[in-house]
Protein backbone atom coordinates (compact mmCIF):
# COMPACT_ATOMS: atom_id res chain seq x y z
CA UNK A 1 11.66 3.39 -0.43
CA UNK A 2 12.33 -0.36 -0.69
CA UNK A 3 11.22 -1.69 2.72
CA UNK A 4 9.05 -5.08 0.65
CA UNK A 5 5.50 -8.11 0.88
CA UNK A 6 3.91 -11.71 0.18
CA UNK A 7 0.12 -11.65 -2.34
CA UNK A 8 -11.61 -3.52 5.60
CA UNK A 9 -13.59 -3.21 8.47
CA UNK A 10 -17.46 -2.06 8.92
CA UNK A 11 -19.45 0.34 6.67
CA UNK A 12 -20.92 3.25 8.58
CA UNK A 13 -24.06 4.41 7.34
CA UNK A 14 -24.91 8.11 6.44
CA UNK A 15 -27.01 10.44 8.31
CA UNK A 16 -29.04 12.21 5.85
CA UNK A 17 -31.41 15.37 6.24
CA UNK A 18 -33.69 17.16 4.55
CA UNK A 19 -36.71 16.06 2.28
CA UNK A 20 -34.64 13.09 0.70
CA UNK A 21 -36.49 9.94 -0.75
CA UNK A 22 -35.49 6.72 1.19
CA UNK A 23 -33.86 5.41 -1.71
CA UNK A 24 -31.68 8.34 -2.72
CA UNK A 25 -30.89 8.09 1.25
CA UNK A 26 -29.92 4.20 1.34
CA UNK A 27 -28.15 5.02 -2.19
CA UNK A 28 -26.12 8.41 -0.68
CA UNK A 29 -25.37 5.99 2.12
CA UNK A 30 -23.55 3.20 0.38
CA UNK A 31 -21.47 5.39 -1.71
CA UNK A 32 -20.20 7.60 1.56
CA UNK A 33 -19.93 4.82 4.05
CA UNK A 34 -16.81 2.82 3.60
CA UNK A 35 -14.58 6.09 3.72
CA UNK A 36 -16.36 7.38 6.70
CA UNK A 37 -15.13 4.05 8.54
CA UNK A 38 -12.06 4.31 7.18
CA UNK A 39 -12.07 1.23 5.37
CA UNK A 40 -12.95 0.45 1.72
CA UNK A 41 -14.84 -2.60 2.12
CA UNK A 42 -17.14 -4.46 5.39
CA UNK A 43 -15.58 -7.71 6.10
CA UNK A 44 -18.94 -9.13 6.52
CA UNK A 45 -19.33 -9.46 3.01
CA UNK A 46 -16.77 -11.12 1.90
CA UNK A 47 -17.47 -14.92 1.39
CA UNK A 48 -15.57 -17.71 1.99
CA UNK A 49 -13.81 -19.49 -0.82
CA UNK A 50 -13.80 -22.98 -0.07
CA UNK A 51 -11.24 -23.63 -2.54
CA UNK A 52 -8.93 -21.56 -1.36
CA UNK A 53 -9.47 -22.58 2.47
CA UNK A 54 -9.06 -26.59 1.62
CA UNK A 55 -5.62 -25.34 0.95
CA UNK A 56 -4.66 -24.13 4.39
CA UNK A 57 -2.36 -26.04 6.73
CA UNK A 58 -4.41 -28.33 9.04
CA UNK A 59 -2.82 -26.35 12.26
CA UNK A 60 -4.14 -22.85 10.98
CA UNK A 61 -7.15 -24.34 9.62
CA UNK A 62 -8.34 -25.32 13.10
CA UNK A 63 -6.80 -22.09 14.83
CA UNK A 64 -9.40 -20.23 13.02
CA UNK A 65 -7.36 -17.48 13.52
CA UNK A 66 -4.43 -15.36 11.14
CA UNK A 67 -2.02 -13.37 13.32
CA UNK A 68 -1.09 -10.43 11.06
CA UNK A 69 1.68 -8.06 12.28
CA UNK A 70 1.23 -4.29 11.30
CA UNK A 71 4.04 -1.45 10.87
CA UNK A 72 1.01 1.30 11.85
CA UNK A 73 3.58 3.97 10.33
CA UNK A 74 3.61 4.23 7.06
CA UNK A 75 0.33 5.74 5.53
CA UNK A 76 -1.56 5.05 3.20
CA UNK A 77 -0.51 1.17 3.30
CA UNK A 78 -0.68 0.70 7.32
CA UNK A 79 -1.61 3.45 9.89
CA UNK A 80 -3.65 4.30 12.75
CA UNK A 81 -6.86 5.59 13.12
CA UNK A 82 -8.14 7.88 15.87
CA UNK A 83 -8.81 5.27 18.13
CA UNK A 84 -5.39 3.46 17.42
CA UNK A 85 -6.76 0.66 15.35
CA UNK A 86 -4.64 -0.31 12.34
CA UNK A 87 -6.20 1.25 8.56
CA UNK A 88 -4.31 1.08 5.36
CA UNK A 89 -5.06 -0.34 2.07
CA UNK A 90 -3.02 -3.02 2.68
CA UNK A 91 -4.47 -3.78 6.17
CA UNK A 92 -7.91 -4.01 4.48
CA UNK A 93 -6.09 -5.95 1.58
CA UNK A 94 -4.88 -8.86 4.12
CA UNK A 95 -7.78 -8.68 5.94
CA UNK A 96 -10.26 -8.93 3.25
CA UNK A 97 -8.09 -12.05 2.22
CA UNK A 98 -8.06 -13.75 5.61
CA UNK A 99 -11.99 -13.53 5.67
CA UNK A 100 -12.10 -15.04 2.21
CA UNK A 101 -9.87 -18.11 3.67
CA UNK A 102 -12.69 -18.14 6.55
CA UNK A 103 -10.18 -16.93 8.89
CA UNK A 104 -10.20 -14.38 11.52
CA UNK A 105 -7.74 -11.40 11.07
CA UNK A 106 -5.35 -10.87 14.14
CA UNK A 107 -3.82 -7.64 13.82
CA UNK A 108 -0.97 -6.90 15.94
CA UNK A 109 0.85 -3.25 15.70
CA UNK A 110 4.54 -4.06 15.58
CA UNK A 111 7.61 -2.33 14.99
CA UNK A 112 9.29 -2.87 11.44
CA UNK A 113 12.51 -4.11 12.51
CA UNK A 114 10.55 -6.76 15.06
CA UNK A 115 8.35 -8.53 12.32
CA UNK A 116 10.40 -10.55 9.43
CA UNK A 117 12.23 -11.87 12.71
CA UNK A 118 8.94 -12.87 14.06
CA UNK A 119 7.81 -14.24 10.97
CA UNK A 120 10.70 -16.64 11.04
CA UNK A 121 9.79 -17.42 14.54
CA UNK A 122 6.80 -18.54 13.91
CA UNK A 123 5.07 -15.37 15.86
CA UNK A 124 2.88 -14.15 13.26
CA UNK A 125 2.23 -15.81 9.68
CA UNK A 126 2.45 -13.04 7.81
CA UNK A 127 3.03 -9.00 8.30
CA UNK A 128 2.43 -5.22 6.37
CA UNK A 129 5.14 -2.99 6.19
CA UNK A 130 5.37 -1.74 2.63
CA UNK A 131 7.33 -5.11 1.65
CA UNK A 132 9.13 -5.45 -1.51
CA UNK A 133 9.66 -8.62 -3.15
CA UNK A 134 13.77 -8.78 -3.89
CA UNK A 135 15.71 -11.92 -4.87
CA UNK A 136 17.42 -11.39 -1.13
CA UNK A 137 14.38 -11.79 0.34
CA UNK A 138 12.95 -14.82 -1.80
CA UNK A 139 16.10 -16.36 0.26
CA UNK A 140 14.45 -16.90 3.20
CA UNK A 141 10.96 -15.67 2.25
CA UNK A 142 8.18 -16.10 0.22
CA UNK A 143 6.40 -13.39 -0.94
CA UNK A 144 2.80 -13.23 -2.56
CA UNK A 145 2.71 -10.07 -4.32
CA UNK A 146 -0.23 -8.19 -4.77
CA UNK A 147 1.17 -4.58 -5.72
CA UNK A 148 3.66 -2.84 -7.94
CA UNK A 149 5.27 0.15 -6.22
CA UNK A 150 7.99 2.50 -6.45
CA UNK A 151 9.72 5.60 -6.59
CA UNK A 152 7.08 8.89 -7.57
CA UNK A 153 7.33 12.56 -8.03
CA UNK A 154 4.34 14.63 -7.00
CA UNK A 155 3.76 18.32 -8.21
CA UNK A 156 1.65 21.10 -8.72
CA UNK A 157 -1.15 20.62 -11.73
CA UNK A 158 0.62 23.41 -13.79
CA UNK A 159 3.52 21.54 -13.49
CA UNK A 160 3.15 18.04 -14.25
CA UNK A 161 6.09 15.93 -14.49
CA UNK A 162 6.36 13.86 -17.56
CA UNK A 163 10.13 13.18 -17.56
CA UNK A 164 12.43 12.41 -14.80
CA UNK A 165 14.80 14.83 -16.03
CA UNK A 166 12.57 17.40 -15.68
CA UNK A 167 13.42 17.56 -11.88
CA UNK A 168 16.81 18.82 -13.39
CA UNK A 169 17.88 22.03 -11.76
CA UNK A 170 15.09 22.31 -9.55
CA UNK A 171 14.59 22.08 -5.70
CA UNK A 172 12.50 18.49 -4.75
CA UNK A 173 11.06 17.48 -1.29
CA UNK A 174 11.83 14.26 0.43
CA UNK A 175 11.36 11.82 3.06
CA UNK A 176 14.26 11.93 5.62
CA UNK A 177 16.10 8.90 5.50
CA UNK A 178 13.69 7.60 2.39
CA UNK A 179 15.11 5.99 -0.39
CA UNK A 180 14.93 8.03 -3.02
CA UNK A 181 17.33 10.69 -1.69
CA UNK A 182 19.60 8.02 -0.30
CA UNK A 183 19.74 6.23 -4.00
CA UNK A 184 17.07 7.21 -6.70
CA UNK A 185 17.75 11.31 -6.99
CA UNK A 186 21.41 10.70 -6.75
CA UNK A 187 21.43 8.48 -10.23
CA UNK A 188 18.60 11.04 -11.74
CA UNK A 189 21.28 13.72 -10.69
CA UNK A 190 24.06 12.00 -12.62
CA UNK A 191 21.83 11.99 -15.71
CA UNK A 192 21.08 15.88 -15.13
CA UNK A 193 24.65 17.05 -14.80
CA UNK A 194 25.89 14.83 -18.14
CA UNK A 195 23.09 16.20 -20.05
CA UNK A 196 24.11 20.03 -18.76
CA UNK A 197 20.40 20.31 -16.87
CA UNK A 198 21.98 21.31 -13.67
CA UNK A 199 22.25 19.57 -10.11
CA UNK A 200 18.97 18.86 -7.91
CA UNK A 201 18.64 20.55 -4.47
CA UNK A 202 17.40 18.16 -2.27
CA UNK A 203 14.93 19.19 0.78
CA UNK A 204 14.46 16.52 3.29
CA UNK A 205 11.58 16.80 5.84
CA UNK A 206 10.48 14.11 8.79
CA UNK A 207 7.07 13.51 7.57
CA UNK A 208 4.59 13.45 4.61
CA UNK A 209 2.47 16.48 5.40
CA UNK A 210 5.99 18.59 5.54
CA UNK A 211 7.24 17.42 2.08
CA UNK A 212 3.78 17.93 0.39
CA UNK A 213 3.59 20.89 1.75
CA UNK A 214 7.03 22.17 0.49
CA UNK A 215 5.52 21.96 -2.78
CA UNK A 216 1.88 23.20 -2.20
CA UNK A 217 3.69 26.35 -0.53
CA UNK A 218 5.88 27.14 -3.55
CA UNK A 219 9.62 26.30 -1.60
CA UNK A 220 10.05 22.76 -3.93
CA UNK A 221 9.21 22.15 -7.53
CA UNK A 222 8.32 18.75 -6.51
CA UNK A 223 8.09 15.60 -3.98
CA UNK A 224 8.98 11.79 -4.47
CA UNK A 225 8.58 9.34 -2.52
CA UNK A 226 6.97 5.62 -2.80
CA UNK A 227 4.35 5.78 -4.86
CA UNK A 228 1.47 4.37 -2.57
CA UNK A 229 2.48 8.01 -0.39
CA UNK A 230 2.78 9.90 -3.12
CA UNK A 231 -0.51 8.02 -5.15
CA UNK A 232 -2.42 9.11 -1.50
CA UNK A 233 -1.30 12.46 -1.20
CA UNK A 234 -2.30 13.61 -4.74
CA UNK A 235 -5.78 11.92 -4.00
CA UNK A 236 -5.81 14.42 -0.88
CA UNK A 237 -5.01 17.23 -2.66
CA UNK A 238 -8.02 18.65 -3.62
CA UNK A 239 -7.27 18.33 -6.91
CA UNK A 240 -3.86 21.01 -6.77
CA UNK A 241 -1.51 18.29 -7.21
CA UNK A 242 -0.52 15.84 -10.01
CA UNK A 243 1.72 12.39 -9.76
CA UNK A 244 3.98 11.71 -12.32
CA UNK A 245 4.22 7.93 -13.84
CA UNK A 246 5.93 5.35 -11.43
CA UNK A 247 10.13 4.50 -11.81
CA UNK A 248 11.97 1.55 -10.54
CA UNK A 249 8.92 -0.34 -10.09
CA UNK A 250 9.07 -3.77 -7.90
CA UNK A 251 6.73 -6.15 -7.08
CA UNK A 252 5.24 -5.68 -3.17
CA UNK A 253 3.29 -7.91 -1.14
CA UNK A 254 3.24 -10.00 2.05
CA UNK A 255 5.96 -12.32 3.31
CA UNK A 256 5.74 -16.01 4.41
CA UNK A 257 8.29 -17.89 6.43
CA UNK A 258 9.91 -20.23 3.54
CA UNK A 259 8.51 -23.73 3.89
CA UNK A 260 4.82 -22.52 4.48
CA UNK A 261 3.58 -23.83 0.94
CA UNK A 262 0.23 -24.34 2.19
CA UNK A 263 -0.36 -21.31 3.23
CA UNK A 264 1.01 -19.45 0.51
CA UNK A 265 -0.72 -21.16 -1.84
CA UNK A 266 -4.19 -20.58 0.20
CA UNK A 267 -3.44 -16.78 0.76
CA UNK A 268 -2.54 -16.67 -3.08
CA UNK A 269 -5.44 -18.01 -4.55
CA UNK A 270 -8.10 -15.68 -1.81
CA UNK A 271 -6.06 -12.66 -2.96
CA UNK A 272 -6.42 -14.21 -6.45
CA UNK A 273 -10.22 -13.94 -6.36
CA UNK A 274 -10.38 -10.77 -4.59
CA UNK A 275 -8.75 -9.48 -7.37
CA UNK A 276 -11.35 -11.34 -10.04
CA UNK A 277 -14.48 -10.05 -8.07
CA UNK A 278 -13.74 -6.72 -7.94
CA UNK A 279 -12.63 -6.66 -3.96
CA UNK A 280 -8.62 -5.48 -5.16
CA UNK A 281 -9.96 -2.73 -7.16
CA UNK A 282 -12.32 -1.71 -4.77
CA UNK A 283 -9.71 -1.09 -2.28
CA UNK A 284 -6.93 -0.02 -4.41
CA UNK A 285 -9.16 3.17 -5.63
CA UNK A 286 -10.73 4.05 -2.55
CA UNK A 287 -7.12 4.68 -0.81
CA UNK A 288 -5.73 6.11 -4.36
CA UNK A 289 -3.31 3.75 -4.79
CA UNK A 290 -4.53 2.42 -8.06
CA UNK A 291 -1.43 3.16 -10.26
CA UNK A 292 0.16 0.17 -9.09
CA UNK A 293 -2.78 -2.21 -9.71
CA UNK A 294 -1.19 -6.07 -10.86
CA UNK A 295 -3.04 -7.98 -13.76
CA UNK A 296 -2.60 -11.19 -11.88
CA UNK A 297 -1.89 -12.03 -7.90
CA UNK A 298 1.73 -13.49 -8.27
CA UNK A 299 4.29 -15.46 -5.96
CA UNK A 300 7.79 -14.54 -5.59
CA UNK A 301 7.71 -12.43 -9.07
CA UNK A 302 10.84 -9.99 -7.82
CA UNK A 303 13.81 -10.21 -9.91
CA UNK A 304 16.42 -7.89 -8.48
């Protein structure tokens, strides 16, 4: 679960048939375009806060341009479309900020392990890869946080998870190599055995579709996973599955190479009105992912 952070593209109009009144057309339109492009919002309207851009270093400022590297792997935060293009929430997220700094957004599909050392290289200023925001990587690291994620259970509607110890005893689908069966259902397991509940059989499967589908299919109880995954593949569900609340919940965001001030302070406050004109929630419920909605953009809030 706990790679970490620091804290859209166009809308495609509708074709509509029938007898329809233009204005029930243009309406139908609005509402269905953003997910038909794949994004939640159209970069083209998004202002630019001059406030926030006075803020920017002078070198970036007149670069015009924010090189943003992108771990396309991990859906919903950072994928790839048909065409290979980066989507995510947190690609449209970053992006949506970079316009509001009146900056053009540079994505650049990277691999995870090549982008905090390219960060510290100076390479790109800031990258996507479902960052958390630890006290190990506030060493180096700033991170503006824009997201509170963690581990969440997924299940059936007629059987909603309210407890973690109702996993207890059952069978529960994973992520290979994930988190949660590395560290998370191990603890949860302890706490089953002392309280007589029985041990948890754990199913790992290579990708999301598998271990959501171990569940829709009857073979697991349950899933968990990060809750952005999880948060996405209940909103996909057609309305058979439910997601249980969030545990071990950390801060997540974008990082910045340490000594950047300017800039994190500039990309703070544009994600900081984002979030005040409605922008954040905009794209936080169109991907699902609104369970880990933050009151307030924050910088380096990770304590552990």
């Amino acid at each position: 679960m706990k790679k970490s952070l620091i804290a859209a593209a166009a809308l495609t109009v509708l074709a509509m048939s029938g007898c329809t009144a233009a204005a029930d057309a243009e309406q139908q339109a609005a509402e269905g375009a953003a997910e038909s492009a794949n994004t939640a919002v159209d970069l083209s309207t998004i202002e630019k806060s001059d406030a926030a851009a006075k803020l920017l270093p002078v070198d970036i400022a007149e670069r015009g341009t924010f090189v943003l590297a992108v771990d396309a792997t991990y859906p919903p935060n950072e994928f790839k479309d048909d065409a290979g293009n980066p989507i995510g929430w947190e690609v449209d997220l970053m992006n949506a900020a970079i316009v509001k700094l009146g900056l053009e957004p540079d994505n650049q599909i990277s691999k995870f392990e090549n982008i905090i050392p390219k960060i510290e290289l100076g390479k790109y200023d800031s990258g996507i890869a479902g960052y958390y925001d630890t006290v190990k990587r506030q060493e180096n690291f700033d991170m503006v946080d824009f997201f509170l994620a963690g581990n969440q259970f997924g299940s059936l509607k007629e059987n909603p998870i309210s407890d973690e110890l109702d996993i207890c005893g059952q069978k529960i689908s994973v992520p290979n190599g994930g988190s949660a069966p590395l560290y998370y259902l191990p603890e949860v397991e302890k706490r089953c055995v002392a309280e007589g509940k029985g041990t948890i059989e754990i199913m790992g499967y290579d990708t999301t579709d598998e271990m959501v589908a171990a569940v829709t299919l009857g073979r697991a109880f349950a899933f968990v996973a990060d809750s952005p995954v999880v948060s996405y593949a209940v909103k996909n569900s057609g309305d058979k599955l439910v997601g249980s609340e969030i545990y071990e919940t950390l801060p997540a965001g974008a990082p910045f190479k340490k000594g950047n001030d300017e800039l994190v302070a500039a990309f703070a406050a544009a994600m900081q009105e984002l979030h005040d004109d409605g922008t954040y929630d905009q794209i936080l419920e169109f991907w699902g992912v609104e369970a880990g909605r933050l009151d307030a953009i924050t910088v380096n809030a990770g304590t552990e």
